[in-house]
N, C-alpha and C. Protein backbone atom coordinates (compact mmCIF):
# COMPACT_ATOMS: atom_id res chain seq x y z
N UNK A 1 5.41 36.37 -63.49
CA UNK A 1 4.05 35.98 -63.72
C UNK A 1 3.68 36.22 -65.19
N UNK A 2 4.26 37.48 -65.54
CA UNK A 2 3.73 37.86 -67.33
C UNK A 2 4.36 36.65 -68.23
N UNK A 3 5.39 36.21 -68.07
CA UNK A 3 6.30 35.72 -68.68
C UNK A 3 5.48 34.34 -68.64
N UNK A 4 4.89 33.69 -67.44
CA UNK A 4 4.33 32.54 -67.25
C UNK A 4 3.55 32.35 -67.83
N UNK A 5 2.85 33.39 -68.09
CA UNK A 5 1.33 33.42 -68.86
C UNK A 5 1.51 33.37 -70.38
N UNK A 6 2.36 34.08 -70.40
CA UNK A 6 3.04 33.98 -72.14
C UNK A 6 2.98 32.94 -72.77
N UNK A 7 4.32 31.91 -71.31
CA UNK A 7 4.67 30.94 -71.88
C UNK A 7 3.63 30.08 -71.79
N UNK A 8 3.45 30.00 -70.79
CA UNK A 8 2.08 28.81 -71.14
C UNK A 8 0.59 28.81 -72.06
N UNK A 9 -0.48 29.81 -72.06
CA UNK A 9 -0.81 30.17 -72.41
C UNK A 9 -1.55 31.32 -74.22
N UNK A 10 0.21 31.83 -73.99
CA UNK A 10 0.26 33.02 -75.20
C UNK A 10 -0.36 34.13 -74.67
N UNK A 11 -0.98 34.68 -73.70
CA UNK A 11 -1.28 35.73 -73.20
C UNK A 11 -0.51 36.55 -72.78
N UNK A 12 -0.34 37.88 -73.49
CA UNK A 12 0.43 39.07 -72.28
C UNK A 12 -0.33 39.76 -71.71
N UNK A 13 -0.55 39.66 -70.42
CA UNK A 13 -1.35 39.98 -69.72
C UNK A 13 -2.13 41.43 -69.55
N UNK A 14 -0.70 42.67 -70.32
CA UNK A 14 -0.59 43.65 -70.19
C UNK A 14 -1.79 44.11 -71.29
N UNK A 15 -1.89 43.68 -72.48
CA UNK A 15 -2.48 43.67 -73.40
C UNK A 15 -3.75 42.73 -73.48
N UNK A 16 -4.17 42.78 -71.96
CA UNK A 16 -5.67 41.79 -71.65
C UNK A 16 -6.98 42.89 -70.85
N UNK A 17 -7.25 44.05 -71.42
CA UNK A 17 -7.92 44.47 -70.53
C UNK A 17 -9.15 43.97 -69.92
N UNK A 18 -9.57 43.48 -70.77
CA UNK A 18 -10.89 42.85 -70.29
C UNK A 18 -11.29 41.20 -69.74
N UNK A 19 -10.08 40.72 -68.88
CA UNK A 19 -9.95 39.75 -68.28
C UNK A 19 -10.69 40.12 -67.11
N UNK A 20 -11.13 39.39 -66.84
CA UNK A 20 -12.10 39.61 -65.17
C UNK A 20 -11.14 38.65 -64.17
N UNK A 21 -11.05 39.15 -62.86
CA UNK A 21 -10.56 38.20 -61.75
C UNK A 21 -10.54 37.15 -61.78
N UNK A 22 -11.84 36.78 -61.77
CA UNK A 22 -11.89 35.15 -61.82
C UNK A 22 -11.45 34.36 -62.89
N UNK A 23 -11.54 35.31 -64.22
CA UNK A 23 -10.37 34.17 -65.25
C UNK A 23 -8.90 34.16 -64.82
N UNK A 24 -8.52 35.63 -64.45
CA UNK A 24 -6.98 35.50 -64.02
C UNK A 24 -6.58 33.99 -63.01
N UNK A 25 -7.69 34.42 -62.20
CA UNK A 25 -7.42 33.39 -61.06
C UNK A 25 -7.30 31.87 -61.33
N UNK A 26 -8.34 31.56 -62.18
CA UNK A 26 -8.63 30.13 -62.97
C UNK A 26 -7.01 30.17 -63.58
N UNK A 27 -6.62 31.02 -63.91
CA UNK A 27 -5.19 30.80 -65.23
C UNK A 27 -4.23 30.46 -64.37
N UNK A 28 -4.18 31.47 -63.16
CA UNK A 28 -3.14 31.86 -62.49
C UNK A 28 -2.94 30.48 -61.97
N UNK A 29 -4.11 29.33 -61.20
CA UNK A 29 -4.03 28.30 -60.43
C UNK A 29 -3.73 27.19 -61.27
N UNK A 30 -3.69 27.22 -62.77
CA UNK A 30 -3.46 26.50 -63.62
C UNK A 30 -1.88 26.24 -64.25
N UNK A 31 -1.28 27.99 -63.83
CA UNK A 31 0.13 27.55 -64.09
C UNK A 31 0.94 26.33 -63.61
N UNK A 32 1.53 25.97 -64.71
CA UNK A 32 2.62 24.45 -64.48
C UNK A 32 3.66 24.76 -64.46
N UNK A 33 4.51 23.55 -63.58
CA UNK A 33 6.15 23.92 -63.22
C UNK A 33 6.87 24.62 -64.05
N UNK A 34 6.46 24.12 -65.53
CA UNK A 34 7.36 24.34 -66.40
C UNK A 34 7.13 25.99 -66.68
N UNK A 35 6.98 26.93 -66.14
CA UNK A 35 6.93 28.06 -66.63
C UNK A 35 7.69 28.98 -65.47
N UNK A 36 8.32 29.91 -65.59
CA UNK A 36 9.35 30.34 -64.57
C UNK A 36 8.93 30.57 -63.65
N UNK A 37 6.91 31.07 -63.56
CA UNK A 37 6.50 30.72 -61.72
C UNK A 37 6.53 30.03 -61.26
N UNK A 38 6.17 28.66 -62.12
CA UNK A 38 6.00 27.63 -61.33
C UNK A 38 7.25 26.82 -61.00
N UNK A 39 8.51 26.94 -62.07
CA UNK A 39 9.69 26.73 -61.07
C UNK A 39 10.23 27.56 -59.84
N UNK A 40 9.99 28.87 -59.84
CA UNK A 40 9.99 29.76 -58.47
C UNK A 40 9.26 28.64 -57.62
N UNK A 41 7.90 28.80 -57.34
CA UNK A 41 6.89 28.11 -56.68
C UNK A 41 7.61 26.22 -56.21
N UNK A 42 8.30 25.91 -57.11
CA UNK A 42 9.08 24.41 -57.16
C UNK A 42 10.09 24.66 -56.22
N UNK A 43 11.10 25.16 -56.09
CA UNK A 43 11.92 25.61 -55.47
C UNK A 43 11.94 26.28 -54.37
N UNK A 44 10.64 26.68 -53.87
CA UNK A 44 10.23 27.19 -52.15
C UNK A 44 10.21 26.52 -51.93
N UNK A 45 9.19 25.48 -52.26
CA UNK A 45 8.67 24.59 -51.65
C UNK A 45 9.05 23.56 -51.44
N UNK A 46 10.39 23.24 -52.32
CA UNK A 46 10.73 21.69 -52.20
C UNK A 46 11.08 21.19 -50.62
N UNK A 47 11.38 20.06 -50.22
CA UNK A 47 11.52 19.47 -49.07
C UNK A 47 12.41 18.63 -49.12
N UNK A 48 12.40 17.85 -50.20
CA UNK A 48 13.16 16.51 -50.33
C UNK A 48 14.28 16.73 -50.38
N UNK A 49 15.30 16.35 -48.92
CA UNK A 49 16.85 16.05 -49.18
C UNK A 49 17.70 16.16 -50.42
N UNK A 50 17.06 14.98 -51.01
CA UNK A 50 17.88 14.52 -51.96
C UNK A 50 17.79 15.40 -53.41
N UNK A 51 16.76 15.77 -53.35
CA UNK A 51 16.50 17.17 -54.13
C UNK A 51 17.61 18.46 -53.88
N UNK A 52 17.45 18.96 -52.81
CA UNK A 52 18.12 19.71 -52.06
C UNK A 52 19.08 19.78 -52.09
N UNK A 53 20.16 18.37 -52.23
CA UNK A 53 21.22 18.20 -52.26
C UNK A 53 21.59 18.33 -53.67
N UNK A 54 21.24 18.90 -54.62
CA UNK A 54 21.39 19.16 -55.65
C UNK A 54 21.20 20.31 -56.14
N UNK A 55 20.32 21.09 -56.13
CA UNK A 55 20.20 22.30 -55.67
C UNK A 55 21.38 23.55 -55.92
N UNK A 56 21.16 24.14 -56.92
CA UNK A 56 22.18 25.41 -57.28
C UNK A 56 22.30 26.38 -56.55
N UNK A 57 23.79 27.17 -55.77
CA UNK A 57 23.70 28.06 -55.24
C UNK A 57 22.48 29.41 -55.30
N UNK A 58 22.11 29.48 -56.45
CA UNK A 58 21.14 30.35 -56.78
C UNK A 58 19.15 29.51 -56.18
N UNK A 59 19.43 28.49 -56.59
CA UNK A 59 17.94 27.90 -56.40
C UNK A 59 17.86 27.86 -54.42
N UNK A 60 18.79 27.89 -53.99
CA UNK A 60 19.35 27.61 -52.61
C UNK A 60 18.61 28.97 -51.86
N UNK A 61 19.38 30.03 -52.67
CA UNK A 61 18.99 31.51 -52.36
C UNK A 61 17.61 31.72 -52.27
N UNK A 62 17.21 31.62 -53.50
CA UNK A 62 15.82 31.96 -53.49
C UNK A 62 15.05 30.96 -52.69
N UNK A 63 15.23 30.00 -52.39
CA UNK A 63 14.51 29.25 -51.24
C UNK A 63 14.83 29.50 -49.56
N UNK A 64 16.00 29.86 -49.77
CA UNK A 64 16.32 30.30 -48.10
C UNK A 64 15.14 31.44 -48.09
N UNK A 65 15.65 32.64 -49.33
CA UNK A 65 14.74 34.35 -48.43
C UNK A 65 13.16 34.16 -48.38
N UNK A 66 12.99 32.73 -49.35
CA UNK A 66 11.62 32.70 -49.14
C UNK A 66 10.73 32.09 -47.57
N UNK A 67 11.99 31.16 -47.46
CA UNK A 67 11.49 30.67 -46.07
C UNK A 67 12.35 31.36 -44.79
N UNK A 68 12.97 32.58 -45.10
CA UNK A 68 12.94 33.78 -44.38
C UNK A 68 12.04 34.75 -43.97
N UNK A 69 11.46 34.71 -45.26
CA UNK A 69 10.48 36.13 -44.96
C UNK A 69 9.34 35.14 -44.34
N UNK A 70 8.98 33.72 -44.93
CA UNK A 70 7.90 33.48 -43.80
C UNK A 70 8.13 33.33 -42.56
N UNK A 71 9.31 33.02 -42.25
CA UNK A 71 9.78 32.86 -40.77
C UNK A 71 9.45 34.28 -40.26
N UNK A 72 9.73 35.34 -40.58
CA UNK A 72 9.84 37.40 -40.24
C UNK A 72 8.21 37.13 -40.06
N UNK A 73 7.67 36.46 -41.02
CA UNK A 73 6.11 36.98 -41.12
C UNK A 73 5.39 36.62 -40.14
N UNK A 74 5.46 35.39 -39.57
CA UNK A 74 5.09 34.68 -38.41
C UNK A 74 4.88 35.57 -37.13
N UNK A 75 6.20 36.30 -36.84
CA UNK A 75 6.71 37.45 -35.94
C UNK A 75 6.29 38.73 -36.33
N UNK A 76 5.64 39.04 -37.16
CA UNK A 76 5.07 40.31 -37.59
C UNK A 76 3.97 41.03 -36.85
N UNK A 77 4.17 41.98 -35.98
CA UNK A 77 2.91 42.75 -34.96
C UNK A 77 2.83 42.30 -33.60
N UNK A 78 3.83 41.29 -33.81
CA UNK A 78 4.21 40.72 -32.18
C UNK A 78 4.81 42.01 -31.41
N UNK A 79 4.34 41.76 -29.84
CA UNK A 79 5.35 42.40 -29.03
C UNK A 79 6.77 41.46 -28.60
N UNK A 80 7.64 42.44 -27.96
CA UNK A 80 8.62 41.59 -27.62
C UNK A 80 8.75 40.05 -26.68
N UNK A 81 7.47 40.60 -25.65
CA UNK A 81 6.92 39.78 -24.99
C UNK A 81 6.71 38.67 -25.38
N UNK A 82 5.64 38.76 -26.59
CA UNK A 82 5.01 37.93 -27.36
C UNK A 82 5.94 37.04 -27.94
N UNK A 83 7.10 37.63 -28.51
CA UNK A 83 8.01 36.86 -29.30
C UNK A 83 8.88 35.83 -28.53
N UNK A 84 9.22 36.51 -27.30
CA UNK A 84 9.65 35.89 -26.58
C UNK A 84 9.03 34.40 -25.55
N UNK A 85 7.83 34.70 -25.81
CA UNK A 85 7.05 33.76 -25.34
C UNK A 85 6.96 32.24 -26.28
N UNK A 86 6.86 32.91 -27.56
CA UNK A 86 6.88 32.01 -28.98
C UNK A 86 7.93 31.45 -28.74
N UNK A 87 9.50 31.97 -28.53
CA UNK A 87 10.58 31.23 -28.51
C UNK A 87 10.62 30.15 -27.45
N UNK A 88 10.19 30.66 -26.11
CA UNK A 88 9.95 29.63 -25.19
C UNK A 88 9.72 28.19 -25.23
N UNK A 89 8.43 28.80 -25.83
CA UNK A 89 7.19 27.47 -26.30
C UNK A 89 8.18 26.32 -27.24
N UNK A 90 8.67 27.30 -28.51
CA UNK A 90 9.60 26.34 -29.45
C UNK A 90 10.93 26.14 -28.24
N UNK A 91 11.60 26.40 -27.31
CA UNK A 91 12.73 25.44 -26.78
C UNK A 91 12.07 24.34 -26.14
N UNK A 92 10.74 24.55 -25.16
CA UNK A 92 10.04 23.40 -24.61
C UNK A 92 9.82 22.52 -25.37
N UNK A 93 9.31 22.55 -26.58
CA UNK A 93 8.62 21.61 -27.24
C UNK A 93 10.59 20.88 -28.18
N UNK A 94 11.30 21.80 -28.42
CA UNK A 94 12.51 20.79 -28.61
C UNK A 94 13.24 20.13 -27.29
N UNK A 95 12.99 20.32 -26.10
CA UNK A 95 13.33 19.95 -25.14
C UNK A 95 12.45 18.33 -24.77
N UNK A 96 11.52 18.76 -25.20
CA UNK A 96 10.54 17.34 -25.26
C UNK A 96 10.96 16.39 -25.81
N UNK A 97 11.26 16.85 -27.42
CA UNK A 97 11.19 15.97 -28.41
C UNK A 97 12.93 15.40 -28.81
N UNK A 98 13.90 16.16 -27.74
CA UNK A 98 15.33 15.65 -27.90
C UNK A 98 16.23 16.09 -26.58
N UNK A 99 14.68 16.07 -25.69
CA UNK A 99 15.69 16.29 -24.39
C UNK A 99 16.04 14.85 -23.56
C-alpha cells in the first residue's frame, strides 16, 4: 500500500501525519492497476480464462490463497452442523444444474 501511494501519488504515507480518513480513503479508492496494489487487486480478481491461461506460477499463487482464504471465510463461526448443511445445499444445487 506505502509503495502504491508513493508510486502514484509521491506520498509516504509514514511521513503524513495529518491526513484524515477520509483523504486516505478518497486516495486509497483512487489507486490504479499500475501500482503494485492495484496489480495485487488485478490478479484476485481476474476471471478471464484466457487471462488465466497466462498467468505466472507466482500470479497463480497469490490468486489461489486469496480465493482460499475467502472460501475459509465464508465457513468462519460455523458449526459443524452448519457447515455441513452448506455443503449439502452446494451438492443439491450441482445436482440440479449437471445432474
Amino acid at each position: 500500500m506505502e509503495a502504491s501511494f508513493t508510486a502514484q501519488y509521491g506520498i509516504r504515507l509514514r511521513n503524513e501525519p495529518d491526513m484524515s480518513w477520509a483523504e486516505f480513503c478518497t486516495l486509497l479508492a483512487g489507486i490504479m492497476p499500475k501500482t503494485p496494489l492495484g496489480q495485487v487487486i488485478s490478479i484476485r480478481s481476474e476471471e478471464n480464462k484466457d487471462i488465466l491461461k497466462n498467468f505466472t506460477p507466482d500470479q497463480h499463487r497469490i490468486r489461489n490463497e486469496w480465493r482460499n482464504k475467502m472460501f475459509e471465510k465464508q465457513f468462519e463461526g460455523m458449526t459443524d452442523d452448519e457447515k455441513e448443511m452448506q455443503v449439502k445445499e452446494l451438492e443439491n444445487i450441482f445436482a440440479k444444474a449437471f445432474g
